[in-house]
PDB file of N, CA and C in Angstrom:
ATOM      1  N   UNK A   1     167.620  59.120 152.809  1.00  0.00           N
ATOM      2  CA  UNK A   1     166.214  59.162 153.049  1.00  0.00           C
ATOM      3  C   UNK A   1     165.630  60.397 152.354  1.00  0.00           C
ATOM      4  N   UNK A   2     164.501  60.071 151.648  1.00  0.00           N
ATOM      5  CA  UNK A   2     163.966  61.556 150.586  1.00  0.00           C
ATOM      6  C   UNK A   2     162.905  62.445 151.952  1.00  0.00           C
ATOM      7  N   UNK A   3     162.798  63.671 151.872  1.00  0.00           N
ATOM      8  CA  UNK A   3     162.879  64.404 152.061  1.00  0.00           C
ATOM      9  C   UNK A   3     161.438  64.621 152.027  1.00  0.00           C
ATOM     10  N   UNK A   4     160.501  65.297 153.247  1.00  0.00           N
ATOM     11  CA  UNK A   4     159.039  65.422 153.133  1.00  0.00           C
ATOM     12  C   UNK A   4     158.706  66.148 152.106  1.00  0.00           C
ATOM     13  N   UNK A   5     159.284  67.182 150.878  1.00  0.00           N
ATOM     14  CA  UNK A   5     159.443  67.620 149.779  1.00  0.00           C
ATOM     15  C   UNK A   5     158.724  67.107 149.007  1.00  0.00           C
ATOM     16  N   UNK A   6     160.404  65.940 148.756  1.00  0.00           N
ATOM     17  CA  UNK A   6     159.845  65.329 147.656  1.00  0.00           C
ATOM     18  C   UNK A   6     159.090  64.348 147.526  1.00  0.00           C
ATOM     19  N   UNK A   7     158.285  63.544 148.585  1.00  0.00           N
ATOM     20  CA  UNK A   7     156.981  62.726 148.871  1.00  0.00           C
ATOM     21  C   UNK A   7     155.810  63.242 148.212  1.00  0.00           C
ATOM     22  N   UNK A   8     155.704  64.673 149.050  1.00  0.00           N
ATOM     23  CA  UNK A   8     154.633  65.263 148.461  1.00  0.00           C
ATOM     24  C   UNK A   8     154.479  65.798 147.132  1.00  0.00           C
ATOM     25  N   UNK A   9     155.637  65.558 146.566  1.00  0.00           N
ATOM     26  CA  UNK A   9     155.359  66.465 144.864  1.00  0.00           C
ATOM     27  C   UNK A   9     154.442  64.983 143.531  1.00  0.00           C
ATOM     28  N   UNK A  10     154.803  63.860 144.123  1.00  0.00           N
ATOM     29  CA  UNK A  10     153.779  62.805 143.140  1.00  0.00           C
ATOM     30  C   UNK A  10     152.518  63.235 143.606  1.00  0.00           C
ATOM     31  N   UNK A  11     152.147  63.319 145.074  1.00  0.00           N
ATOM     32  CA  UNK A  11     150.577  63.364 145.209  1.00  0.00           C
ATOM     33  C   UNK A  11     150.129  64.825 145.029  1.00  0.00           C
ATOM     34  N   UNK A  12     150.680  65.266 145.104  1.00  0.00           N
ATOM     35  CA  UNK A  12     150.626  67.089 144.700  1.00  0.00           C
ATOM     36  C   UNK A  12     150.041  66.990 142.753  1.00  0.00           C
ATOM     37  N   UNK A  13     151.081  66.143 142.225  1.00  0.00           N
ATOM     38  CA  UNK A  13     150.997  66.412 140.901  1.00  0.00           C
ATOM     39  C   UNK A  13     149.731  65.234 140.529  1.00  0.00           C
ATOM     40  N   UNK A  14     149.619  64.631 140.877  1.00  0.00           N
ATOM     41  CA  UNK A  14     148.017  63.299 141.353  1.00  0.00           C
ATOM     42  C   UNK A  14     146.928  64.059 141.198  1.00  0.00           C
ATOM     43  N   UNK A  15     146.851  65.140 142.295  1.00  0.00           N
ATOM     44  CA  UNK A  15     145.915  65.587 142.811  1.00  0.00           C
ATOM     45  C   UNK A  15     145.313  66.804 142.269  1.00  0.00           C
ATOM     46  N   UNK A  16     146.701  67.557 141.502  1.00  0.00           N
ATOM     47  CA  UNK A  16     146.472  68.320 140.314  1.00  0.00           C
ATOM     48  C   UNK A  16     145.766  67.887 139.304  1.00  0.00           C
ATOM     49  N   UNK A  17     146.179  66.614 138.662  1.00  0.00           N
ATOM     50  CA  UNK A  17     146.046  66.083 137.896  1.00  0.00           C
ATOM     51  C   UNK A  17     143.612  65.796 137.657  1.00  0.00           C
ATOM     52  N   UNK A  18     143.765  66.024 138.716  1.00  0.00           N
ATOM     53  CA  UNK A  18     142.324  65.217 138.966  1.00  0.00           C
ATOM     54  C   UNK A  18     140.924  65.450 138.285  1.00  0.00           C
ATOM     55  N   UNK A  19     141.302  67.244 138.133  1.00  0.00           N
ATOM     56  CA  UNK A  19     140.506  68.414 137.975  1.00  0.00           C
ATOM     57  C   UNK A  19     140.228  68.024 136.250  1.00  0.00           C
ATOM     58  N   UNK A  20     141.216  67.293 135.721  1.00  0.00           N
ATOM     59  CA  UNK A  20     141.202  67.382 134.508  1.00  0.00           C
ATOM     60  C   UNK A  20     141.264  66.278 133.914  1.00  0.00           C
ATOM     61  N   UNK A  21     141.193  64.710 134.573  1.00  0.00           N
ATOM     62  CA  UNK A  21     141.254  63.492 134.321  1.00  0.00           C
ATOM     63  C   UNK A  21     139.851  62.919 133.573  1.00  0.00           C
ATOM     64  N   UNK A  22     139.136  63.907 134.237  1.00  0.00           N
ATOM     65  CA  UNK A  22     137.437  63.319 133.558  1.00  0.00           C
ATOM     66  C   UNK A  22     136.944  63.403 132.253  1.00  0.00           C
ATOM     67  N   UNK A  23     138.041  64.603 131.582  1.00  0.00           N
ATOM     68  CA  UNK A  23     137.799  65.029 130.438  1.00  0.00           C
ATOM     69  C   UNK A  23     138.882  63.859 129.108  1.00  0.00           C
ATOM     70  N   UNK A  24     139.148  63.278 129.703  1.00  0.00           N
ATOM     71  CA  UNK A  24     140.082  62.133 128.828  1.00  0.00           C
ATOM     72  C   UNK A  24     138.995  60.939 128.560  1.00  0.00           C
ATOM     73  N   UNK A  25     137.917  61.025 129.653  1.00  0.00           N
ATOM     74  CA  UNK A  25     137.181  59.725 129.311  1.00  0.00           C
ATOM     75  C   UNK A  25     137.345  58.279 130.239  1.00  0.00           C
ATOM     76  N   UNK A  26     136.684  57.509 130.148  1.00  0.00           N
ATOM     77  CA  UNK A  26     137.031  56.019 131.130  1.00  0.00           C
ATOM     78  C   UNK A  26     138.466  55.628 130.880  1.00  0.00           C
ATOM     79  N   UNK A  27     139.612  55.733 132.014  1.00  0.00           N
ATOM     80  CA  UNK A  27     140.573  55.253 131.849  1.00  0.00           C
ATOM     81  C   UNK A  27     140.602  53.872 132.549  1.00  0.00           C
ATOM     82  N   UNK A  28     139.965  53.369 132.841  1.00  0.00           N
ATOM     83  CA  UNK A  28     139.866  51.989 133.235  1.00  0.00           C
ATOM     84  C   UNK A  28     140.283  50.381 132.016  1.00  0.00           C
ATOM     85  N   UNK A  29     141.009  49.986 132.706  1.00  0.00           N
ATOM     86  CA  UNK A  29     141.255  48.656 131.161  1.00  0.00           C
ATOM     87  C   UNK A  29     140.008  47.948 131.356  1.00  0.00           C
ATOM     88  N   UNK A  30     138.865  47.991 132.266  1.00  0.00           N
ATOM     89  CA  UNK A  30     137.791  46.986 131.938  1.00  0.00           C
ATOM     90  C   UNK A  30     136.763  47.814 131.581  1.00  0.00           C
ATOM     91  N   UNK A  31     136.849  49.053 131.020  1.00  0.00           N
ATOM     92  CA  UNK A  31     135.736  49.566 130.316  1.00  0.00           C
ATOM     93  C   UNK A  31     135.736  48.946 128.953  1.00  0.00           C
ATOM     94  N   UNK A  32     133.786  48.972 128.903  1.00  0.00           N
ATOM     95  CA  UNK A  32     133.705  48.542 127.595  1.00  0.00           C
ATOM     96  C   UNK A  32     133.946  49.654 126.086  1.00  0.00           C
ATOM     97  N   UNK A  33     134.703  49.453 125.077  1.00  0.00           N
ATOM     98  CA  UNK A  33     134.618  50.175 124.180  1.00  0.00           C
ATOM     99  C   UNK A  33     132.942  50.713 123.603  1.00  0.00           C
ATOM    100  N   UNK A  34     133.030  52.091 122.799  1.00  0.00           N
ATOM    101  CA  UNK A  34     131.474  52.653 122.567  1.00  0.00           C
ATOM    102  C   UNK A  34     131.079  51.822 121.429  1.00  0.00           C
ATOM    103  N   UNK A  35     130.039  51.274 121.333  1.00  0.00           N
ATOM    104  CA  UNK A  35     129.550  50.747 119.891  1.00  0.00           C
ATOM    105  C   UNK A  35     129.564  51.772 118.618  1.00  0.00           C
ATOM    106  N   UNK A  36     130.115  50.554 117.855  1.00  0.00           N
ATOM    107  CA  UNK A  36     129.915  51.779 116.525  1.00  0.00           C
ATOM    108  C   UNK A  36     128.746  51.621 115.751  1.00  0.00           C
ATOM    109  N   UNK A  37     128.813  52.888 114.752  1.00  0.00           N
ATOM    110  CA  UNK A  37     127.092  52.959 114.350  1.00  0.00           C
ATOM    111  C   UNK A  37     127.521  51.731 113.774  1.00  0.00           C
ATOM    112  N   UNK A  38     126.329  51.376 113.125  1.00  0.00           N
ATOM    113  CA  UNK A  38     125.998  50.416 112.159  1.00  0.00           C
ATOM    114  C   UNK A  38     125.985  51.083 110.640  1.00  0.00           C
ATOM    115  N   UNK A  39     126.634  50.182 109.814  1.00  0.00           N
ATOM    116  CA  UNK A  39     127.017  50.972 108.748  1.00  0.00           C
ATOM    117  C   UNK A  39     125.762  50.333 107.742  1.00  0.00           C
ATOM    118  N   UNK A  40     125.912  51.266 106.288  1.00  0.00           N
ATOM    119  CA  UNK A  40     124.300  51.379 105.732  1.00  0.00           C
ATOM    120  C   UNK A  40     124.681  50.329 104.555  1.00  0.00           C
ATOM    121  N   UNK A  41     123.700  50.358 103.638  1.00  0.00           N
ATOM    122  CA  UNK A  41     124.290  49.552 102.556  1.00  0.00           C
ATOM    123  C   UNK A  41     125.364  49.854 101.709  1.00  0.00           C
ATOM    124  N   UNK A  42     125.901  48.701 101.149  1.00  0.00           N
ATOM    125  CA  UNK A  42     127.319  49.208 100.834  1.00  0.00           C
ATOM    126  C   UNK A  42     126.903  49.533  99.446  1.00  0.00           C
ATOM    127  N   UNK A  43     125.742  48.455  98.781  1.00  0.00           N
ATOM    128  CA  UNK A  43     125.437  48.836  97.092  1.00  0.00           C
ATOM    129  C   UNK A  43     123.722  49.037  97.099  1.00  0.00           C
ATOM    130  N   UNK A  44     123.235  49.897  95.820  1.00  0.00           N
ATOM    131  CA  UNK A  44     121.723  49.931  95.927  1.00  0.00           C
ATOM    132  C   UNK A  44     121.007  48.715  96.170  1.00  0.00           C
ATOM    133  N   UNK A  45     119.714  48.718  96.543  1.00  0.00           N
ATOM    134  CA  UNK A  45     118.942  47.855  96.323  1.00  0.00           C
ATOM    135  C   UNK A  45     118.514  46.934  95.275  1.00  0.00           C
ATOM    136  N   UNK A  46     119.087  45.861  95.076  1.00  0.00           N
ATOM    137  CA  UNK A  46     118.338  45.728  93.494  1.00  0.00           C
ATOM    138  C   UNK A  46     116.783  45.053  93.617  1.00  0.00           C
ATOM    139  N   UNK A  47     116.225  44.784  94.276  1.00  0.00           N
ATOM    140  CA  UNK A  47     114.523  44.791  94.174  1.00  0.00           C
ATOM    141  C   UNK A  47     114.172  45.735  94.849  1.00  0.00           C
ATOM    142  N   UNK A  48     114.813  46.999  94.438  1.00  0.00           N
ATOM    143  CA  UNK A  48     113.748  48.397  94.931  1.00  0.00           C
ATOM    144  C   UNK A  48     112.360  48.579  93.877  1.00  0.00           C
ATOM    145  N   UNK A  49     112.639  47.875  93.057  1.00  0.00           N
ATOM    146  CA  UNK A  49     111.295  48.441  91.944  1.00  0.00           C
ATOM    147  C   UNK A  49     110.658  47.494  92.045  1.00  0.00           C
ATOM    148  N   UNK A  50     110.809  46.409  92.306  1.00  0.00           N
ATOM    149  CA  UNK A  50     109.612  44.907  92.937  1.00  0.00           C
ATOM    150  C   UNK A  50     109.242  44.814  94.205  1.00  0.00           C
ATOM    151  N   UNK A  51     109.805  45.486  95.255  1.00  0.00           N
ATOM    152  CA  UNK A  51     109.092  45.275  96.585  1.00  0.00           C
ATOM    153  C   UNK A  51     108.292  45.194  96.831  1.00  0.00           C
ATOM    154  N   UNK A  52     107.476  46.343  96.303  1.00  0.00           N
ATOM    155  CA  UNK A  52     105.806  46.242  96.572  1.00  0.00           C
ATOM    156  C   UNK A  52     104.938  45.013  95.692  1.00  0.00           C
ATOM    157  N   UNK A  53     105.378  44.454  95.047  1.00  0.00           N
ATOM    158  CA  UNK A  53     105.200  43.577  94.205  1.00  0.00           C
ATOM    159  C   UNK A  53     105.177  41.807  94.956  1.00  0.00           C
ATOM    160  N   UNK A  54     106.270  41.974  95.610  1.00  0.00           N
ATOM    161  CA  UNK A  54     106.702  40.893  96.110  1.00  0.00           C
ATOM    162  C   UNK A  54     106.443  40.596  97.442  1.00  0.00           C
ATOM    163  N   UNK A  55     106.274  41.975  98.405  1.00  0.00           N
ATOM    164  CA  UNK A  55     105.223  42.233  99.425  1.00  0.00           C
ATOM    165  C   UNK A  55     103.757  41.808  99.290  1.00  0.00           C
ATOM    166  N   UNK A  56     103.277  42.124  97.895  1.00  0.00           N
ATOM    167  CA  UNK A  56     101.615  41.954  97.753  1.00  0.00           C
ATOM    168  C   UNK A  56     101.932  40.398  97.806  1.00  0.00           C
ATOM    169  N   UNK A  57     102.705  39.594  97.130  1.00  0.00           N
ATOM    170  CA  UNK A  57     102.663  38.293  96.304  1.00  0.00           C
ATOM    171  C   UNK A  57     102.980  37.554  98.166  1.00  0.00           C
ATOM    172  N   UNK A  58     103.674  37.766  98.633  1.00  0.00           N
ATOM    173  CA  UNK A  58     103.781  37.124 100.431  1.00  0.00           C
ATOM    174  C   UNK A  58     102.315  37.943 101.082  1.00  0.00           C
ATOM    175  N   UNK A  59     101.924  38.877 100.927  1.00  0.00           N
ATOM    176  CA  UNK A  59     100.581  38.740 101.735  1.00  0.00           C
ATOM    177  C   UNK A  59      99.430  37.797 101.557  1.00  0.00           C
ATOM    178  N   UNK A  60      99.220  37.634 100.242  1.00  0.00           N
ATOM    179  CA  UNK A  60      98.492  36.939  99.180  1.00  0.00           C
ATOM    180  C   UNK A  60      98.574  35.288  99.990  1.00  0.00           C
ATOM    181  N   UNK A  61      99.667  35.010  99.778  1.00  0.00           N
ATOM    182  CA  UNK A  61     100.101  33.654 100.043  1.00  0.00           C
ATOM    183  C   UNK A  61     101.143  33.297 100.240  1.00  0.00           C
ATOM    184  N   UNK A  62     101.475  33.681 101.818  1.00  0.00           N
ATOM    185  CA  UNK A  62     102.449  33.665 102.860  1.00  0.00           C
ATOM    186  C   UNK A  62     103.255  32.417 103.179  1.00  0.00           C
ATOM    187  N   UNK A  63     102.700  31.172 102.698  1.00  0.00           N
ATOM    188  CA  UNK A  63     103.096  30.342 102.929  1.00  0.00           C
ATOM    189  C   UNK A  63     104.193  30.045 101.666  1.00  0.00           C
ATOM    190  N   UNK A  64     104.794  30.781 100.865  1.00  0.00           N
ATOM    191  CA  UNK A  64     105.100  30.228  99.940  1.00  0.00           C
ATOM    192  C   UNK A  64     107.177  30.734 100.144  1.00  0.00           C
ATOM    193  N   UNK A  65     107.613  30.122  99.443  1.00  0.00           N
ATOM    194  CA  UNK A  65     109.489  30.084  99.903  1.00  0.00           C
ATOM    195  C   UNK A  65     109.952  31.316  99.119  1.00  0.00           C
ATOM    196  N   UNK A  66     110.783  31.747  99.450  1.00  0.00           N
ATOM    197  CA  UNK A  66     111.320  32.752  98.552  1.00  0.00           C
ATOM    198  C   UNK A  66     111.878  32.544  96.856  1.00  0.00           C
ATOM    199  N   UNK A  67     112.246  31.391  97.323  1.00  0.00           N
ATOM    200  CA  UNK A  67     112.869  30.502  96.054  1.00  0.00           C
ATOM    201  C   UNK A  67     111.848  30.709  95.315  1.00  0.00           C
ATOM    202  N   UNK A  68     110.299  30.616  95.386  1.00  0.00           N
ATOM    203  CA  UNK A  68     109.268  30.620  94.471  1.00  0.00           C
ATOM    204  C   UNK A  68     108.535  32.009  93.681  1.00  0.00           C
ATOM    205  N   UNK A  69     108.968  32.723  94.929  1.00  0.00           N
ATOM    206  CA  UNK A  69     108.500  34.180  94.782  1.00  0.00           C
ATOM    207  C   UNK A  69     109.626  34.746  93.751  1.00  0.00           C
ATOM    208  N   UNK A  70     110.828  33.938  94.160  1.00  0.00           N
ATOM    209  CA  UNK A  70     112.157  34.528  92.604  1.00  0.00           C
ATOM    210  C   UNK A  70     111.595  34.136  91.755  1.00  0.00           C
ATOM    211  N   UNK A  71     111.378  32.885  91.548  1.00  0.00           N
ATOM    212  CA  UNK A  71     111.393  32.516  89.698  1.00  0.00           C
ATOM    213  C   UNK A  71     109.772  33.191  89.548  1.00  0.00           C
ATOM    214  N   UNK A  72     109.055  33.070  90.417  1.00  0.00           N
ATOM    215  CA  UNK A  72     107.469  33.758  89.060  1.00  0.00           C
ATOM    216  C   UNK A  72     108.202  35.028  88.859  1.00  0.00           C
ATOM    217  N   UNK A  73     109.045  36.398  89.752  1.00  0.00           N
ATOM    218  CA  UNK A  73     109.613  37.059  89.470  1.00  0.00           C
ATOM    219  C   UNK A  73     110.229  36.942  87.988  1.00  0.00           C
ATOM    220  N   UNK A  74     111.312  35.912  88.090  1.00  0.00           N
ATOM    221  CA  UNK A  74     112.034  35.874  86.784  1.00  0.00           C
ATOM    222  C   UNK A  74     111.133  35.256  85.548  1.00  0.00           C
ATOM    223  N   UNK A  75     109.927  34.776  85.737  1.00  0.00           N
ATOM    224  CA  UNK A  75     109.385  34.184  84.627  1.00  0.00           C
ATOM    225  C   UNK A  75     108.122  35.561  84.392  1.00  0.00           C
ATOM    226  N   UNK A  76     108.124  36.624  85.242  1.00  0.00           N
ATOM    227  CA  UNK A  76     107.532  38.257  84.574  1.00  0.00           C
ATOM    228  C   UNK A  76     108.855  38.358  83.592  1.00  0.00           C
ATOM    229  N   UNK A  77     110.099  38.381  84.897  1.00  0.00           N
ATOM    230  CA  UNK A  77     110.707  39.553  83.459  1.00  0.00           C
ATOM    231  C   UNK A  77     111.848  38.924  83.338  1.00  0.00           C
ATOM    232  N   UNK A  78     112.264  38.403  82.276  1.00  0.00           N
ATOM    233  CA  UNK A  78     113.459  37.368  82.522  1.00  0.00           C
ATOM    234  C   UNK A  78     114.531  38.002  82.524  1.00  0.00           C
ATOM    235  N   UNK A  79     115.594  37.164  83.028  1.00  0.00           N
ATOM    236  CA  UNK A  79     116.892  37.936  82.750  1.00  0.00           C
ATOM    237  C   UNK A  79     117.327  39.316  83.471  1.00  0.00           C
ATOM    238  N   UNK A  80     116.410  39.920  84.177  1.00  0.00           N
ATOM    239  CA  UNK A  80     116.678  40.949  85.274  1.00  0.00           C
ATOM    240  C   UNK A  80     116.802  40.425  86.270  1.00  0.00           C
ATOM    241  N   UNK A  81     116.391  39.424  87.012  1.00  0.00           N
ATOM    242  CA  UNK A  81     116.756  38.975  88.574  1.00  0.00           C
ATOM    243  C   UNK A  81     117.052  37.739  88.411  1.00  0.00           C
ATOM    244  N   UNK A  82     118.523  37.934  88.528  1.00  0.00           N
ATOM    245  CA  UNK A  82     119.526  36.415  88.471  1.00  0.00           C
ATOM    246  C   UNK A  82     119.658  35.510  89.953  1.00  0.00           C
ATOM    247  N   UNK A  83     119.588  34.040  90.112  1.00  0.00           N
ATOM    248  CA  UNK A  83     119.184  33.404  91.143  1.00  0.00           C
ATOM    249  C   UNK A  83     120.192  33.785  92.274  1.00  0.00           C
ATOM    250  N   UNK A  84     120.751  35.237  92.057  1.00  0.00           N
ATOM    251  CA  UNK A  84     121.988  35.248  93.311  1.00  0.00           C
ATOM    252  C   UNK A  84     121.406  36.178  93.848  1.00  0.00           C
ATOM    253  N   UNK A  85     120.461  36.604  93.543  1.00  0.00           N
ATOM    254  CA  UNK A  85     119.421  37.381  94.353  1.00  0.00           C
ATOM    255  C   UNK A  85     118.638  36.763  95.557  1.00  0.00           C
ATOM    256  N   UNK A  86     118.642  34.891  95.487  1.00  0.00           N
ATOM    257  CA  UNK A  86     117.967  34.704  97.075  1.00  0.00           C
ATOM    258  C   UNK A  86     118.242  34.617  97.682  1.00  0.00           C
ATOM    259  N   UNK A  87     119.713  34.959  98.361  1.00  0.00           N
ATOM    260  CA  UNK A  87     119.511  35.127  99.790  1.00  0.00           C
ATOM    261  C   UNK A  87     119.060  36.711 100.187  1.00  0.00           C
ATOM    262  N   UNK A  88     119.112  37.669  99.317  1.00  0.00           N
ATOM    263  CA  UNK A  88     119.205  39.241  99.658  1.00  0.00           C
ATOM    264  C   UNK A  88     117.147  38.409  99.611  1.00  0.00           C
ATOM    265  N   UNK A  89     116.699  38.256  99.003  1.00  0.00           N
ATOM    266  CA  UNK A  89     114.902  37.603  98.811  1.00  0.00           C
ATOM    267  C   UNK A  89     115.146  37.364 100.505  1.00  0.00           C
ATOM    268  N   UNK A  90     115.409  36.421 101.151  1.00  0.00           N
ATOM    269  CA  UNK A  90     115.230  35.666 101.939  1.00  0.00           C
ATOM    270  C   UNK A  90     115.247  35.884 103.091  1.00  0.00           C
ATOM    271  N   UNK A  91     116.461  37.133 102.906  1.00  0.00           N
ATOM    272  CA  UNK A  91     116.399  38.115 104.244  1.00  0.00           C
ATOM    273  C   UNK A  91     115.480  38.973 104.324  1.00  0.00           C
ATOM    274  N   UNK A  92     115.160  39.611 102.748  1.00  0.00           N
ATOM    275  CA  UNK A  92     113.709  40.313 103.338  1.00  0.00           C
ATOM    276  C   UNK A  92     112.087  39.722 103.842  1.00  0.00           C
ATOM    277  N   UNK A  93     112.513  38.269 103.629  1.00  0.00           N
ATOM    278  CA  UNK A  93     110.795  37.777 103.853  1.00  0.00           C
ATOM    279  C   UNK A  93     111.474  37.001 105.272  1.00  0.00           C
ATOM    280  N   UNK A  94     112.010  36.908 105.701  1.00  0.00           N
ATOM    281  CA  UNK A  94     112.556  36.554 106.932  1.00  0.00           C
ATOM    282  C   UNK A  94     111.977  38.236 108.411  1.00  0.00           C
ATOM    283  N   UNK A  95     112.229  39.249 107.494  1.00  0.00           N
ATOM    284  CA  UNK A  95     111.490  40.767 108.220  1.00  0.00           C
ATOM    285  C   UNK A  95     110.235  40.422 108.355  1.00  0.00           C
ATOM    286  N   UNK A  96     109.799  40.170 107.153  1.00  0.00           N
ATOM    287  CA  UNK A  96     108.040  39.893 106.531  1.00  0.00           C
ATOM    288  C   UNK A  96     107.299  39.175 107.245  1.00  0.00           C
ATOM    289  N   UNK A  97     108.073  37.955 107.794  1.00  0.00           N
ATOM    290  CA  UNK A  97     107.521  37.148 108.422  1.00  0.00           C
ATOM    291  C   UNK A  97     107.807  37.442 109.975  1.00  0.00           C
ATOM    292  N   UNK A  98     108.320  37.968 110.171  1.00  0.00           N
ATOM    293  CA  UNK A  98     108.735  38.279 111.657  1.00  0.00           C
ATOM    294  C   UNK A  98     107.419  39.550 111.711  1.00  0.00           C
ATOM    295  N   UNK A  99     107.310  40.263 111.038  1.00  0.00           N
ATOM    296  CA  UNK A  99     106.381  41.399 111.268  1.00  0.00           C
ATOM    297  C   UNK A  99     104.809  40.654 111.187  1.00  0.00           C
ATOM    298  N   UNK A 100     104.686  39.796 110.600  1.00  0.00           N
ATOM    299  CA  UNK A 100     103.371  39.398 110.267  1.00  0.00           C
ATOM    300  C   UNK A 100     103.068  38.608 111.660  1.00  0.00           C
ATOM    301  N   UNK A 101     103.973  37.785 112.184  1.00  0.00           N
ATOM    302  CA  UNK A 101     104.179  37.150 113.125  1.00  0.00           C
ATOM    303  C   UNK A 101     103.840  38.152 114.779  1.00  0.00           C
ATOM    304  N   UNK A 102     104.489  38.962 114.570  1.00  0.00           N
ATOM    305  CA  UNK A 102     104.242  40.419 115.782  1.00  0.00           C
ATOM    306  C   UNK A 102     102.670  40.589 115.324  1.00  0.00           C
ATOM    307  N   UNK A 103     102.715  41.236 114.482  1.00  0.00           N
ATOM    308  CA  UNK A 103     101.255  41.380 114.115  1.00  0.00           C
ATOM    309  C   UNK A 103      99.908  40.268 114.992  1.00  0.00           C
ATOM    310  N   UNK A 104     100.395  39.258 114.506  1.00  0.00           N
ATOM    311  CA  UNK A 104      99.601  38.229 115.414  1.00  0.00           C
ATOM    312  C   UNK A 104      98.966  38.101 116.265  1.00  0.00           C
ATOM    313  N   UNK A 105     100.305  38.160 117.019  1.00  0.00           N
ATOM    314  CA  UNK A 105     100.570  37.791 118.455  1.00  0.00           C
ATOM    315  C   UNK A 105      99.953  39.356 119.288  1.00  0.00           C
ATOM    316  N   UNK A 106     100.611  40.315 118.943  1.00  0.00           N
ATOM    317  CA  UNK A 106     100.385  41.489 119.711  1.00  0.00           C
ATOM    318  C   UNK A 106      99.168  42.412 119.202  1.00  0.00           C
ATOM    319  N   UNK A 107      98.422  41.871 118.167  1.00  0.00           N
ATOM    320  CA  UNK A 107      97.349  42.904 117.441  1.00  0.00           C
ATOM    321  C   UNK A 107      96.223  42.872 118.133  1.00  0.00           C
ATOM    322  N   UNK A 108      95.863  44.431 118.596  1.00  0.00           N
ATOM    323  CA  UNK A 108      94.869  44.613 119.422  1.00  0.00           C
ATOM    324  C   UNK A 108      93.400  43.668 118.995  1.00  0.00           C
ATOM    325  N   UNK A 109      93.025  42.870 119.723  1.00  0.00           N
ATOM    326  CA  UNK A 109      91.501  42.581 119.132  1.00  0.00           C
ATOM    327  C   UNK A 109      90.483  42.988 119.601  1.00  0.00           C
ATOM    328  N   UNK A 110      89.411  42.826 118.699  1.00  0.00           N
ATOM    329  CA  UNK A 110      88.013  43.280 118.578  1.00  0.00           C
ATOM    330  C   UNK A 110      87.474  43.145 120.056  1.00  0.00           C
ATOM    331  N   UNK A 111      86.162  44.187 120.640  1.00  0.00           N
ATOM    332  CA  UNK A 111      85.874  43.598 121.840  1.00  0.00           C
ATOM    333  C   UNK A 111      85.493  42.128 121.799  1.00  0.00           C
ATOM    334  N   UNK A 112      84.507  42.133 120.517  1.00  0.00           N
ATOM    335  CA  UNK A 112      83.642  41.170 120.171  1.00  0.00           C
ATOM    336  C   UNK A 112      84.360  39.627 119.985  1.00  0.00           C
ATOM    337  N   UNK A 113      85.425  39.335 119.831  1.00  0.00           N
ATOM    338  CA  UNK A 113      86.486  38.914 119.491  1.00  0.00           C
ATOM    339  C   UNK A 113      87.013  38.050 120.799  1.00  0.00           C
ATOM    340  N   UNK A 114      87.254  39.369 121.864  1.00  0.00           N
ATOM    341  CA  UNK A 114      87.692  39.127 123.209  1.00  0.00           C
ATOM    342  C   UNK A 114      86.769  38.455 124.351  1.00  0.00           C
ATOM    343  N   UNK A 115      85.682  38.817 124.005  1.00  0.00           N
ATOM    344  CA  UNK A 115      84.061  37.974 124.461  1.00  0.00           C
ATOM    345  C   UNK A 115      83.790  36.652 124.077  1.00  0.00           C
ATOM    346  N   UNK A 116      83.642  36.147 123.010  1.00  0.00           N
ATOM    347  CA  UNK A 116      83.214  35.016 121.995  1.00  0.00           C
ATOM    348  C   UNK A 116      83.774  33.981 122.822  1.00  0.00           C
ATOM    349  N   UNK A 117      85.258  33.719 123.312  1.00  0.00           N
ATOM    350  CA  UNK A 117      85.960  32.872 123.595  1.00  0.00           C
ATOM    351  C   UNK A 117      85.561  32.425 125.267  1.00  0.00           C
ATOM    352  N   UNK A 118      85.103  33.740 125.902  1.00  0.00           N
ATOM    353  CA  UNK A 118      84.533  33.824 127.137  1.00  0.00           C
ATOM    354  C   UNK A 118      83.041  32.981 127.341  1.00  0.00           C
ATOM    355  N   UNK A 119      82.301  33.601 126.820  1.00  0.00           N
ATOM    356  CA  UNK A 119      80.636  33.383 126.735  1.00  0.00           C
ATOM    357  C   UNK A 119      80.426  31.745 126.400  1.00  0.00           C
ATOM    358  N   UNK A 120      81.285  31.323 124.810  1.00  0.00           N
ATOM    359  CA  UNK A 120      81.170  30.072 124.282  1.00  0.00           C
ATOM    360  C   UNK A 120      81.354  28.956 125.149  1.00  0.00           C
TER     361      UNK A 120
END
């Protein structure tokens, strides 16, 4: 039979242990791991020098596909923006349209604006 000794030396060394357990972090197996950043682009932009270009051309006339906004692109300047450029197009007017869309929906209006619909 062990000895009231040696019982107490696991919870002794437990209890030691305690003062300094917090500094290791969540030892739990159902903690969730920390998110990692989000990493940046891996290569430059290649319509950094048309954005604003291609921004004006979707404000203008929003309704139009990206597919269309490439080729008048490629029929300015040929041979600089090759058709493997639309999906990187598509994701940015996919922002474009999501922002124009917020815009909408959440844009403060006029008093005059906020009345009309009332009064009429």
């Amino acid at each position: 039979m062990p000895s009231a000794a040696a019982a107490d030396a696991p919870i002794e060394q437990f209890l030691s242990g305690l003062r300094t357990a917090w500094t290791e972090g969540e030892i739990r197996p159902t903690a969730m791991p920390k998110p990692k950043p989000k990493r940046g682009r891996r290569r430059p932009d290649p319509l950094v020098k048309v954005t604003d270009k291609l921004c004006a051309w979707f404000d203008e006339e929003p309704w139009r596909t990206s597919r269309e906004l490439l080729e008048r692109l490629q029929v300015q300047q040929p041979g600089r923006y090759p058709d493997n450029l639309l999906r990187t197009l598509q994701r940015r007017m996919k922002i474009w349209r999501s922002a124009k869309a917020h815009a909408m929906v959440f844009s403060p209006m006029n008093a005059d604006q906020a009345i009309a619909p009332m009064i009429g």
